[in-house]
Protein backbone atom coordinates (compact mmCIF):
# COMPACT_ATOMS: atom_id res chain seq x y z
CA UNK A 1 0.00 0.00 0.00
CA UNK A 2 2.72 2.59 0.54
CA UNK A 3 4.16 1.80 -2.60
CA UNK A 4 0.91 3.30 -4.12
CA UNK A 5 1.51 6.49 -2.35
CA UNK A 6 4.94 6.88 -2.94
CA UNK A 7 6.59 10.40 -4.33
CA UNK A 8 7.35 8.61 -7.49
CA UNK A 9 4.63 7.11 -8.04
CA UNK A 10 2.68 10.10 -7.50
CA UNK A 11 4.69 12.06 -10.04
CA UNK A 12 4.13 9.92 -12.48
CA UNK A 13 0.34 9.59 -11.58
CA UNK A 14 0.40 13.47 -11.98
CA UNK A 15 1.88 13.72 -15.23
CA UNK A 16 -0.19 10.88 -17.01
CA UNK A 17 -2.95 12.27 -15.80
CA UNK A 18 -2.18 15.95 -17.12
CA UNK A 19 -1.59 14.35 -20.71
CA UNK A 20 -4.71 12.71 -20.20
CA UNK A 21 -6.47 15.96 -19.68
CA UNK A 22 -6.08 17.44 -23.31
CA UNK A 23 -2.87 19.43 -22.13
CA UNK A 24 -0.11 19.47 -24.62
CA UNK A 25 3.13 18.70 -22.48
CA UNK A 26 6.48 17.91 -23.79
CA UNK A 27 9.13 15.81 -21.34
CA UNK A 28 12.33 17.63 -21.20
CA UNK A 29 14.97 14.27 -22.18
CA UNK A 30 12.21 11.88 -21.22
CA UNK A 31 12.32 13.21 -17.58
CA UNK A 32 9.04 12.56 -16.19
CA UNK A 33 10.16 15.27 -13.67
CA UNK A 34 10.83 18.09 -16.12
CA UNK A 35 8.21 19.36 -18.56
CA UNK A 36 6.84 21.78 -20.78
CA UNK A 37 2.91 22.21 -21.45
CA UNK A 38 1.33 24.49 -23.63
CA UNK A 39 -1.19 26.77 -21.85
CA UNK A 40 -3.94 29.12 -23.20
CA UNK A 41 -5.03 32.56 -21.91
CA UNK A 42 -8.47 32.08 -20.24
CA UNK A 43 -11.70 32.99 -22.36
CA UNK A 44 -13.04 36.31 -21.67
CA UNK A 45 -9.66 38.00 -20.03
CA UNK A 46 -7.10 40.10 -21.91
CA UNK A 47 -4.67 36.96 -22.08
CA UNK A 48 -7.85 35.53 -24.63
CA UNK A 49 -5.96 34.06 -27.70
CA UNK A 50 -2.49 33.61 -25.99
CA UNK A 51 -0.43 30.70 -25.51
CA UNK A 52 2.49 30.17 -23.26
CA UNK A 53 4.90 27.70 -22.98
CA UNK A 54 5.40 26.88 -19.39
CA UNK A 55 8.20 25.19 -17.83
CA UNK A 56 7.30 22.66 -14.61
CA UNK A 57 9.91 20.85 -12.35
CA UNK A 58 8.86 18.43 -10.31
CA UNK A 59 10.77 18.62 -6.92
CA UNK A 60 12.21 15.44 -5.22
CA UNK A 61 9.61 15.38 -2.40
CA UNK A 62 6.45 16.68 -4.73
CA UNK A 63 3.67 16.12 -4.21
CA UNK A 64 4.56 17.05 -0.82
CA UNK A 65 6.61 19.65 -2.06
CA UNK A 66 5.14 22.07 -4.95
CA UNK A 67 6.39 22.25 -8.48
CA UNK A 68 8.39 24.89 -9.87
CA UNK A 69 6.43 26.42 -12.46
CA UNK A 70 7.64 29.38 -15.05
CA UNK A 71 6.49 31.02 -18.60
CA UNK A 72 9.06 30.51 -21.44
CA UNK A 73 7.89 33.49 -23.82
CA UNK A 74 6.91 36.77 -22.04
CA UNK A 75 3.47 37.39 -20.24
CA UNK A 76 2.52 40.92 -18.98
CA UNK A 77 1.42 40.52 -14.94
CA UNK A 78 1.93 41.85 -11.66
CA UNK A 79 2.24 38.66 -9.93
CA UNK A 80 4.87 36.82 -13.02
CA UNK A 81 8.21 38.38 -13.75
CA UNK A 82 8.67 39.71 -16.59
CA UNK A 83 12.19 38.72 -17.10
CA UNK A 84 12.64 35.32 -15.40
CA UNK A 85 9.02 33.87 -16.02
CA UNK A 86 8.74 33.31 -12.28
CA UNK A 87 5.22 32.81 -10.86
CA UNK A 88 4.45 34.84 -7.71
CA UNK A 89 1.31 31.91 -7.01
CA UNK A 90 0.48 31.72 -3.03
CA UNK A 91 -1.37 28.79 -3.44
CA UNK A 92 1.55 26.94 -4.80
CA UNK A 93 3.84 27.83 -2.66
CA UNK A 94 2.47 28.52 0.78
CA UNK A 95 -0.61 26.52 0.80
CA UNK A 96 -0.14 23.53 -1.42
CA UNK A 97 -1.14 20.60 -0.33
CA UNK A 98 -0.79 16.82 -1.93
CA UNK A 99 -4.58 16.85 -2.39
CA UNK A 100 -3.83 19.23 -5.48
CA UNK A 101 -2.49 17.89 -8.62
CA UNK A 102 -1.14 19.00 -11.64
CA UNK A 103 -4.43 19.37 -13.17
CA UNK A 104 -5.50 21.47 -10.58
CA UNK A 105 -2.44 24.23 -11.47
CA UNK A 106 -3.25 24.18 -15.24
CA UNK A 107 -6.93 24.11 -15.12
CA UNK A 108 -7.88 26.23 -11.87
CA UNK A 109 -4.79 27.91 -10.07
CA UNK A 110 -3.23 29.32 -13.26
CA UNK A 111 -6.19 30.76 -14.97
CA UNK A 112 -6.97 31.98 -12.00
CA UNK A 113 -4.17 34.42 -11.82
CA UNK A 114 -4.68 35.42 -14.81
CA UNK A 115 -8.07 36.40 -14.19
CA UNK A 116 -7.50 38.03 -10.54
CA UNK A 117 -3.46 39.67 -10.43
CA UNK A 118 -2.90 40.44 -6.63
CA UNK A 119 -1.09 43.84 -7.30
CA UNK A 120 -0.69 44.31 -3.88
CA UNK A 121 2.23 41.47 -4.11
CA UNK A 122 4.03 41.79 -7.89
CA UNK A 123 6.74 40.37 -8.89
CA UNK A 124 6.31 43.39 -12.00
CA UNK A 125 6.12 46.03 -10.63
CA UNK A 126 5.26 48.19 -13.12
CA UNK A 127 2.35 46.00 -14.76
CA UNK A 128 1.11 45.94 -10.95
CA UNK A 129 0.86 50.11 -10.76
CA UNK A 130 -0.70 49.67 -14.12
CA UNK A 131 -2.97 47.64 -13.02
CA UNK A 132 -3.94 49.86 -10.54
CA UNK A 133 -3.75 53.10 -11.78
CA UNK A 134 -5.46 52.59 -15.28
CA UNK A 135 -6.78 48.86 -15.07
CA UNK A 136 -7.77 50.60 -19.39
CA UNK A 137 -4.09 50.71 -20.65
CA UNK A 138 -3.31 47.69 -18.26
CA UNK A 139 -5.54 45.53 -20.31
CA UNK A 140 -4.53 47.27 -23.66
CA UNK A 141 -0.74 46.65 -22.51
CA UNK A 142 -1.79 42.63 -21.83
CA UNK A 143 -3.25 42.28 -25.46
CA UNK A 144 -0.27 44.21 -26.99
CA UNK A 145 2.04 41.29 -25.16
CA UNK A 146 -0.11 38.57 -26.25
CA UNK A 147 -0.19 39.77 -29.54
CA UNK A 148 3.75 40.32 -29.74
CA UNK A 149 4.88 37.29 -27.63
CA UNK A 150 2.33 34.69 -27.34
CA UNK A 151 1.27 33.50 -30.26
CA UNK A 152 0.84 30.02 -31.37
CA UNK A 153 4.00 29.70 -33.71
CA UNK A 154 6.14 31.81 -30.45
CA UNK A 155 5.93 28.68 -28.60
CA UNK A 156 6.17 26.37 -31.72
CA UNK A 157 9.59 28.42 -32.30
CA UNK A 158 10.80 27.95 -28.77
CA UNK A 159 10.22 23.73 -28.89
CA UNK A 160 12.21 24.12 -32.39
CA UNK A 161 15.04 26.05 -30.82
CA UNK A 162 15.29 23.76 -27.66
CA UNK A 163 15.09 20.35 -30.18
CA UNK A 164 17.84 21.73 -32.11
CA UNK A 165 19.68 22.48 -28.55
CA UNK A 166 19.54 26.39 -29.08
CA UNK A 167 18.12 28.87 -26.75
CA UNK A 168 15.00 30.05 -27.64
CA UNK A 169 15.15 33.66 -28.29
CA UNK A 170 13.43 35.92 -26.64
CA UNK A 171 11.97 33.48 -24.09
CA UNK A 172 13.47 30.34 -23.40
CA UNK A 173 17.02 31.80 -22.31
CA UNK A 174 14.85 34.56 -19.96
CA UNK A 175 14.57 31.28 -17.92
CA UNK A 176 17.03 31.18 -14.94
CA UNK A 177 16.57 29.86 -11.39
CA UNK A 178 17.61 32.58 -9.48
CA UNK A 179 15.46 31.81 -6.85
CA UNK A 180 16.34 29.22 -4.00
CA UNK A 181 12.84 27.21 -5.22
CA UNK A 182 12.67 27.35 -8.70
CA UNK A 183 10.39 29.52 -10.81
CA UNK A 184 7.29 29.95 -8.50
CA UNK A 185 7.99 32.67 -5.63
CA UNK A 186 5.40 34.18 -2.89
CA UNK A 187 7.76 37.50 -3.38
CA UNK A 188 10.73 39.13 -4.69
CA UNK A 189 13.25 41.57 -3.85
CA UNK A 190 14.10 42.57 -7.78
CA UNK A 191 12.42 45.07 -9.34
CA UNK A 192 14.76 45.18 -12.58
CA UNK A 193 15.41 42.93 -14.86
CA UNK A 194 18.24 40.77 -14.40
CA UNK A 195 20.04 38.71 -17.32
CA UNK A 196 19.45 35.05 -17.23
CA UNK A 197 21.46 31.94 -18.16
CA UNK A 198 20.24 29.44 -20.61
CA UNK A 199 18.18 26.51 -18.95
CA UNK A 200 19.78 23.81 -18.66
């Protein structure tokens, strides 16, 4: 029975069942730990008709630990920076739990916030005065990043870059873990953009 419930188990439990789910996700070298899955803006929001690449690591320890989770090509939000692709997600990091699953970050936390940026705690600061100041030109400012970063053939050119062992332009070598716990961070001391290393 504790086989069942073991770590790796879970993880790869959690990953089946998030291919099973109609989300596109690519193993990075057949690691069942280290992913990418295509996500769409959410109907009805000013990320409407984008697509992201998003980078997931699986920690040692998840689920008991959460996953690192980080956009590849730029996405205009107070609560993701800009630069790294970082995730500023409380409910990942502070209050996860092993009831939640993958599914439950791509269909529900994610969307989420998208729909509902906590300005009050950005990891952009500048999208998160935006925001609000003129909540107008924030939403303009969203569509003109969705329109210039996230379209279907961005993230199509960042899975051809990384197959052919190149960074991927604009977005994939933005990805760096700076951070002690990977891409998803309940705050952040840098307000400027910082260069990145490639991925590994």
């Amino acid at each position: 029975m504790a086989a069942a419930s073991s770590p790796s188990r879970r993880r790869e439990q959690d990953v089946m069942k998030l291919m099973m789910s109609d989300w596109q996700v690519e193993l990075v070298e057949d690691n069942i730990s280290e992913f990418h899955v295509v996500f769409k803006g959410p109907p009805e929001s000013p990320y409407e008709g984008g697509v992201w690449r998003v980078h997931v690591e699986l920690p040692e320890a998840y689920p008991y630990k959460s996953p690192s989770i980080g956009f590849v090509n730029k996405i205009y939000h107070p609560n993701i920076d800009e630069g790294a692709g970082s995730v500023c997600l409380d409910v990942i990091n502070q209050t996860w739990s092993p009831m939640f699953d993958l599914v439950n970050v791509f269909e529900t936390f994610l969307p989420q916030l998208l729909l509902y940026p906590n300005p009050s705690d950005p990891l952009n600061g500048e999208a998160a005065a935006l925001h609000m100041r003129d909540p107008g030109a924030y939403q303009k400012k969203v569509k003109d990043y969705v329109v210039r970063y996230a379209k279907a053939e961005d993230v199509a050119a960042l899975e051809e870059a990384e197959k052919h062992g190149g960074g991927g332009g604009d977005g994939a070598e933005r990805m760096s873990e700076d951070e002690s716990d990977g891409f998803l961070s309940s705050s952040s001391d840098e307000e400027e953009e910082q260069p990145a290393g490639k991925m590994e």
